[in-house]
C-alpha atoms as a PDB file:
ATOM      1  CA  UNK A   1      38.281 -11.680   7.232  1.00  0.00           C
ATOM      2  CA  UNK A   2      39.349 -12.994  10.590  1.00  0.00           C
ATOM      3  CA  UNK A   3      36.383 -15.358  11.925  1.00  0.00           C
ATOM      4  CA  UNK A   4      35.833 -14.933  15.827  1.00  0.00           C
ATOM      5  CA  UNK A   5      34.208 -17.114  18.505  1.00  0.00           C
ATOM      6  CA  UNK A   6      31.281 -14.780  18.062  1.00  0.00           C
ATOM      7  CA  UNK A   7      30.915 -15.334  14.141  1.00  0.00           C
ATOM      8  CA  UNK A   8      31.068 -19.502  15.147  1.00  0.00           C
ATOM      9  CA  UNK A   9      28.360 -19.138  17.484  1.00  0.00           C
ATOM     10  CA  UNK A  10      26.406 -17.106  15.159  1.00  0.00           C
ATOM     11  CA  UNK A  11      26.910 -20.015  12.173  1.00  0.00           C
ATOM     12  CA  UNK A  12      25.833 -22.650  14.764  1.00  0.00           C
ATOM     13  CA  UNK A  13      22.517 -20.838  16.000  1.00  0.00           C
ATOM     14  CA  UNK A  14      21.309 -19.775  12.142  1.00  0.00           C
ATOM     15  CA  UNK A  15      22.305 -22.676  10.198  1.00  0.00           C
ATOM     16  CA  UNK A  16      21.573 -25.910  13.075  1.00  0.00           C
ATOM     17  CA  UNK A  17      19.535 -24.123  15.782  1.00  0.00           C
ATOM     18  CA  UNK A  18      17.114 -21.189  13.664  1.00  0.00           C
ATOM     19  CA  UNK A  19      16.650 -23.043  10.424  1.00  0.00           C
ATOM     20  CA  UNK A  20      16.117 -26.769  12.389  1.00  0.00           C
ATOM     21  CA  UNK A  21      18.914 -28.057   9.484  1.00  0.00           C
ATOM     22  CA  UNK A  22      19.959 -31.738  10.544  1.00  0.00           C
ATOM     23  CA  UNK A  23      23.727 -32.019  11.163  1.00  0.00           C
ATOM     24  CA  UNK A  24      24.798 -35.118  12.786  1.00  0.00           C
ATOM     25  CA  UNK A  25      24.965 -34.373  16.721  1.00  0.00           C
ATOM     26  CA  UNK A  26      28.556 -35.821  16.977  1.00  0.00           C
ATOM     27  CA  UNK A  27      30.723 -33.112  17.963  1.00  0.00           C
ATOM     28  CA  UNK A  28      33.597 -33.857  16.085  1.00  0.00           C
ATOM     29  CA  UNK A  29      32.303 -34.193  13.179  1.00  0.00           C
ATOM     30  CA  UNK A  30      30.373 -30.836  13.584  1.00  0.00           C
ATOM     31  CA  UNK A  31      33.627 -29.275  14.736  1.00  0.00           C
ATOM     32  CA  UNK A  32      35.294 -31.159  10.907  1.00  0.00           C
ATOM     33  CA  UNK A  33      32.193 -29.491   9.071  1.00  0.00           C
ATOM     34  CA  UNK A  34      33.399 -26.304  10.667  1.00  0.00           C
ATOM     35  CA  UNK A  35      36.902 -26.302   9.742  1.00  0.00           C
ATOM     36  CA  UNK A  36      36.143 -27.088   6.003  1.00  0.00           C
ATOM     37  CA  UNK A  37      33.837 -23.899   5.957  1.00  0.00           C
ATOM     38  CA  UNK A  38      36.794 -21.699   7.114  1.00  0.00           C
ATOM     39  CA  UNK A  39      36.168 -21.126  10.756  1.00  0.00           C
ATOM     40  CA  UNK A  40      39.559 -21.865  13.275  1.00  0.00           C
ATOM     41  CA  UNK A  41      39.851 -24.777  15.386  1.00  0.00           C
ATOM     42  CA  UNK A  42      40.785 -22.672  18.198  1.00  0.00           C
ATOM     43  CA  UNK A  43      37.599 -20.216  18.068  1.00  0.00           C
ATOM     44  CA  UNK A  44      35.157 -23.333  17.267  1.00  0.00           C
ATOM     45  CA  UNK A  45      36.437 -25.175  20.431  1.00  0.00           C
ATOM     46  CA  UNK A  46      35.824 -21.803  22.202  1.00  0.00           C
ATOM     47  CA  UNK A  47      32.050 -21.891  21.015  1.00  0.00           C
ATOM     48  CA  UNK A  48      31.608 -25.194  22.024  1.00  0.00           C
ATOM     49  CA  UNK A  49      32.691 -24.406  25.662  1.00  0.00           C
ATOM     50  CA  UNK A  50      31.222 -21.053  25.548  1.00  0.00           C
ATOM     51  CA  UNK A  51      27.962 -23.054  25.108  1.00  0.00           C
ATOM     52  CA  UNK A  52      28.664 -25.637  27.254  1.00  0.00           C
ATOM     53  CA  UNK A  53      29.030 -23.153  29.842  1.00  0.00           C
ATOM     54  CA  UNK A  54      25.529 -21.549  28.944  1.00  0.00           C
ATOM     55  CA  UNK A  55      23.562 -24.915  29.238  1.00  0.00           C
ATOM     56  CA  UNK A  56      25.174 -25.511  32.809  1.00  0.00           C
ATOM     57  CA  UNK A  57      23.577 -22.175  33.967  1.00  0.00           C
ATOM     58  CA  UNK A  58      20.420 -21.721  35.326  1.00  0.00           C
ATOM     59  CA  UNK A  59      18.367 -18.283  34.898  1.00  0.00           C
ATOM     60  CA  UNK A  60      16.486 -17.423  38.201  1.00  0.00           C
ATOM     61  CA  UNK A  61      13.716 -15.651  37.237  1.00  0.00           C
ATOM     62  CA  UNK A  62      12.993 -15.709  41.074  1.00  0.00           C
ATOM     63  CA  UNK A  63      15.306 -13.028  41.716  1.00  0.00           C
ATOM     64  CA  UNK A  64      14.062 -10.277  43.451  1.00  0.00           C
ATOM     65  CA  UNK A  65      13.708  -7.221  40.534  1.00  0.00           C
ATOM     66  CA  UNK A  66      15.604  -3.802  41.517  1.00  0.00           C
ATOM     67  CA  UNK A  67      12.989  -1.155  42.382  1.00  0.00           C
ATOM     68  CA  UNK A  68      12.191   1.253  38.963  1.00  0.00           C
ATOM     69  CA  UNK A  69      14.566   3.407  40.138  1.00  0.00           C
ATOM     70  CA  UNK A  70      17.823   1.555  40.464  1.00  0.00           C
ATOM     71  CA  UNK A  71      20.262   1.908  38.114  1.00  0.00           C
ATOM     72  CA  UNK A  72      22.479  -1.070  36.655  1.00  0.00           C
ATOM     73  CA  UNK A  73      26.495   0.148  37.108  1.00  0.00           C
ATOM     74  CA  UNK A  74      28.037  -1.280  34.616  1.00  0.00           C
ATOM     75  CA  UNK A  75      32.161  -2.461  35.645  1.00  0.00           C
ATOM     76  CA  UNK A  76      35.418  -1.804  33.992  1.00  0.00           C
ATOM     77  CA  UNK A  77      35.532  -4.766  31.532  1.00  0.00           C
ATOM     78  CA  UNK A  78      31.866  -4.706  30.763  1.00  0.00           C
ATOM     79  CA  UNK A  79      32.040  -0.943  29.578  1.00  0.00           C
ATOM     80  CA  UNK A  80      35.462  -2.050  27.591  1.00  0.00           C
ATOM     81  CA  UNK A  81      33.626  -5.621  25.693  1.00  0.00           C
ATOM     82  CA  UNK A  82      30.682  -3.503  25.268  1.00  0.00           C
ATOM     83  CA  UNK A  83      30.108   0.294  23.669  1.00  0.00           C
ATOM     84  CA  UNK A  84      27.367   2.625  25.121  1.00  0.00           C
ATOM     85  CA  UNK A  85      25.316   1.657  22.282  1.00  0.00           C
ATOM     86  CA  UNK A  86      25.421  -2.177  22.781  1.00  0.00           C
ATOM     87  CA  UNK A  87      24.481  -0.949  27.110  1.00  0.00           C
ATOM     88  CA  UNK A  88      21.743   1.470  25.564  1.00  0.00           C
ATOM     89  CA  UNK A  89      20.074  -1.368  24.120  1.00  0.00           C
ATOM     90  CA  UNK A  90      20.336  -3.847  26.659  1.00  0.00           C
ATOM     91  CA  UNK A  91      18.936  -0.932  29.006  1.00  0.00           C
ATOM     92  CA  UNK A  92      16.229  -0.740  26.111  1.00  0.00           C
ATOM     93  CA  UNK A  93      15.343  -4.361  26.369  1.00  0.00           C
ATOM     94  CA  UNK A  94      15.279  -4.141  30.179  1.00  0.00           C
ATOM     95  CA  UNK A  95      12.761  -1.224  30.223  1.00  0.00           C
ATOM     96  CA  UNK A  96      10.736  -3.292  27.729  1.00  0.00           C
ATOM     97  CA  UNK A  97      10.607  -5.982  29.366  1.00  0.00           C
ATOM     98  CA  UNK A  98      12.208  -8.433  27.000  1.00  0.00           C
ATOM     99  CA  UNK A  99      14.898  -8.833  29.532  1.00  0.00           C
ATOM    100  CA  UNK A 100      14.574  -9.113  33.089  1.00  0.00           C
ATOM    101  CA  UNK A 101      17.366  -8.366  36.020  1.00  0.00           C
ATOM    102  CA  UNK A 102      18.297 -11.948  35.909  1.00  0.00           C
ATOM    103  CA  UNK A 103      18.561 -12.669  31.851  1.00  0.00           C
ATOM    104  CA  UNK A 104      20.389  -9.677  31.782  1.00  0.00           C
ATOM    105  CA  UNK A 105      22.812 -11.049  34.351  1.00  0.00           C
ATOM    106  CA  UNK A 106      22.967 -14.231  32.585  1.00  0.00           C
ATOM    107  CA  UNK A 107      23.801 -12.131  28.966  1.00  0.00           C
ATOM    108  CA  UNK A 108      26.261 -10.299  31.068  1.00  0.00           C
ATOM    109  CA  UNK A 109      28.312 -13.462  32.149  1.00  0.00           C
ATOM    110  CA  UNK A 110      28.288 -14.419  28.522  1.00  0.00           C
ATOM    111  CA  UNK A 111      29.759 -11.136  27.277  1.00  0.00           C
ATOM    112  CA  UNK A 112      32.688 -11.601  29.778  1.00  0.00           C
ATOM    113  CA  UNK A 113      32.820 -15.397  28.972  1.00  0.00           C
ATOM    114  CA  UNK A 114      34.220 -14.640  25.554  1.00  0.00           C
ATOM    115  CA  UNK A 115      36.270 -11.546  26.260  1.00  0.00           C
ATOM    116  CA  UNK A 116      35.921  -9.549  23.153  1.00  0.00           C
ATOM    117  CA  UNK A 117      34.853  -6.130  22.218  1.00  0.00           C
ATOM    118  CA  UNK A 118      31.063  -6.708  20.738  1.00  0.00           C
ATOM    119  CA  UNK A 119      29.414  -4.807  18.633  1.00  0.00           C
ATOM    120  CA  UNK A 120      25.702  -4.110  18.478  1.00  0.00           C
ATOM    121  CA  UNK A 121      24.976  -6.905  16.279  1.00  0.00           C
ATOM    122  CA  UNK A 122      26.702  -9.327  17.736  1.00  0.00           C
ATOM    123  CA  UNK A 123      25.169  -8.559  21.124  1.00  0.00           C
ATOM    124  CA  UNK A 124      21.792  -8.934  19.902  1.00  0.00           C
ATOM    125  CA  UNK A 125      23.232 -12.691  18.393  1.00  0.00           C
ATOM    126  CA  UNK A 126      24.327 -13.508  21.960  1.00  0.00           C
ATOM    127  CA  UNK A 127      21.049 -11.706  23.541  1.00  0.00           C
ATOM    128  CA  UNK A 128      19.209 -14.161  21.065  1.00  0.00           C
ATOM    129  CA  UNK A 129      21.228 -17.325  21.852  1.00  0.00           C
ATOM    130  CA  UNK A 130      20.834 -16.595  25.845  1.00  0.00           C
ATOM    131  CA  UNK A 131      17.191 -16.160  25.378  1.00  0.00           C
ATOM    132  CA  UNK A 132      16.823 -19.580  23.539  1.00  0.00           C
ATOM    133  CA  UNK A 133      18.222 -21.472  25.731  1.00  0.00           C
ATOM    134  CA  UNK A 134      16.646 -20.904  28.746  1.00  0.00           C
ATOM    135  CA  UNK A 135      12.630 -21.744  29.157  1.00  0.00           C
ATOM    136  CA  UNK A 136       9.783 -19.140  29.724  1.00  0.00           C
ATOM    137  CA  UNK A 137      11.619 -16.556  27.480  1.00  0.00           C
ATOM    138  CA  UNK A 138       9.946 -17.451  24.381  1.00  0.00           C
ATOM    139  CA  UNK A 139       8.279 -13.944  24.351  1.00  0.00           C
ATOM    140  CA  UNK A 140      11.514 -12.561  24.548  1.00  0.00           C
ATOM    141  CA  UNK A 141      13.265 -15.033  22.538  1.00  0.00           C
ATOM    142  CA  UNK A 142      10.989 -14.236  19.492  1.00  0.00           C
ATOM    143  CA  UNK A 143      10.613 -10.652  20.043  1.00  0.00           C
ATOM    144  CA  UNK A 144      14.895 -10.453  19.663  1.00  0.00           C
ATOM    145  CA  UNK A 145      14.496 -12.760  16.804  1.00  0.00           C
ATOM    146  CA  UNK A 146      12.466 -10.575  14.982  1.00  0.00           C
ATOM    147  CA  UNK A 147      14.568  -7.573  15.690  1.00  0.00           C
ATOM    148  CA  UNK A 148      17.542 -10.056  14.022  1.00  0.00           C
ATOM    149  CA  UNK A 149      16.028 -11.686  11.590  1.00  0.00           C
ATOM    150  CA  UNK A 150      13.637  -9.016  10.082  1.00  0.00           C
ATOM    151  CA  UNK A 151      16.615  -6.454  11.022  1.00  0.00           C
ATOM    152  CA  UNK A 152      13.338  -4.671  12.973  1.00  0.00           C
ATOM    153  CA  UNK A 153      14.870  -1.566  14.422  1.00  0.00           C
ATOM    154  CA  UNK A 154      14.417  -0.015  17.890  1.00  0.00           C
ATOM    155  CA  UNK A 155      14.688   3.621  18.922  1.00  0.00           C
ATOM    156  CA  UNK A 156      16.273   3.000  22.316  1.00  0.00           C
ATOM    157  CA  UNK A 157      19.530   5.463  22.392  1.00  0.00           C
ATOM    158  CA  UNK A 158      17.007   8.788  24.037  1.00  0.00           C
END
């Protein structure tokens, strides 16, 4: 099985970040630890800089919200890295409030930043990992962890 960028990130976040484990904090070594479990140099590097990138960004949850009626257009390459199921649930989450205009934005940038097609669990990975990172999204952040973790399903494709 070919191991992507995404499946890295998702390693990092369950094994160091979800389950607290204690890995020494020196990136190199981390980036050693990953290459004996399989993963490619190439695609950890990308992580690493993928959430480099993500901790250099600020959410604005000051941003002015669209009126109820707006509609988000989706471009080009966002329609081509993501299906219209993985944009039917992050319409879901928006209309529930677990994301707002901004974190949605934010998970946006993140889906371009590593340029490949997503599927729907994989979005809700990066969803999860954009939500952690950022303060004043706990709600949110546990609310997508749940629907991970517990694999909690969500009508949201109407």
């Amino acid at each position: 099985m070919k191991q992507t960028v995404v499946d890295v990130l998702m390693y990092l976040f369950e094994s160091i970040v979800a389950d607290d484990a204690l890995i020494d904090p020196e990136r190199d070594l981390v980036i050693d630890r990953l290459e004996e479990m399989g993963f490619p140099h190439h695609e950890i590097l990308k992580a690493f800089d993928w959430l480099e990138d993500l901790a250099d960004m600020e959410l604005d949850s000051n941003q002015v919200s669209p009126i109820s009626s707006s509609i988000r257009i989706y471009s080009e390459l966002e329609k081509i890295l993501l299906d219209n199921e993985c944009i039917g649930f992050l319409t879901y989450l928006e209309q529930n409030a677990i994301l707002n205009p901004a974190s949605r934005e934010l998970i946006l940038d993140r889906v371009i930043a590593l340029d490949v097609e997503l599927d729907l669990e994989q979005l809700k990975w990066i969803v999860m990992i954009v939500l952690y990172s950022y303060p004043g999204e706990a709600h949110a952040f546990a609310w997508m962890e749940s629907m991970v973790f517990d694999q909690i399903t969500a009508d949201y494709m109407h």
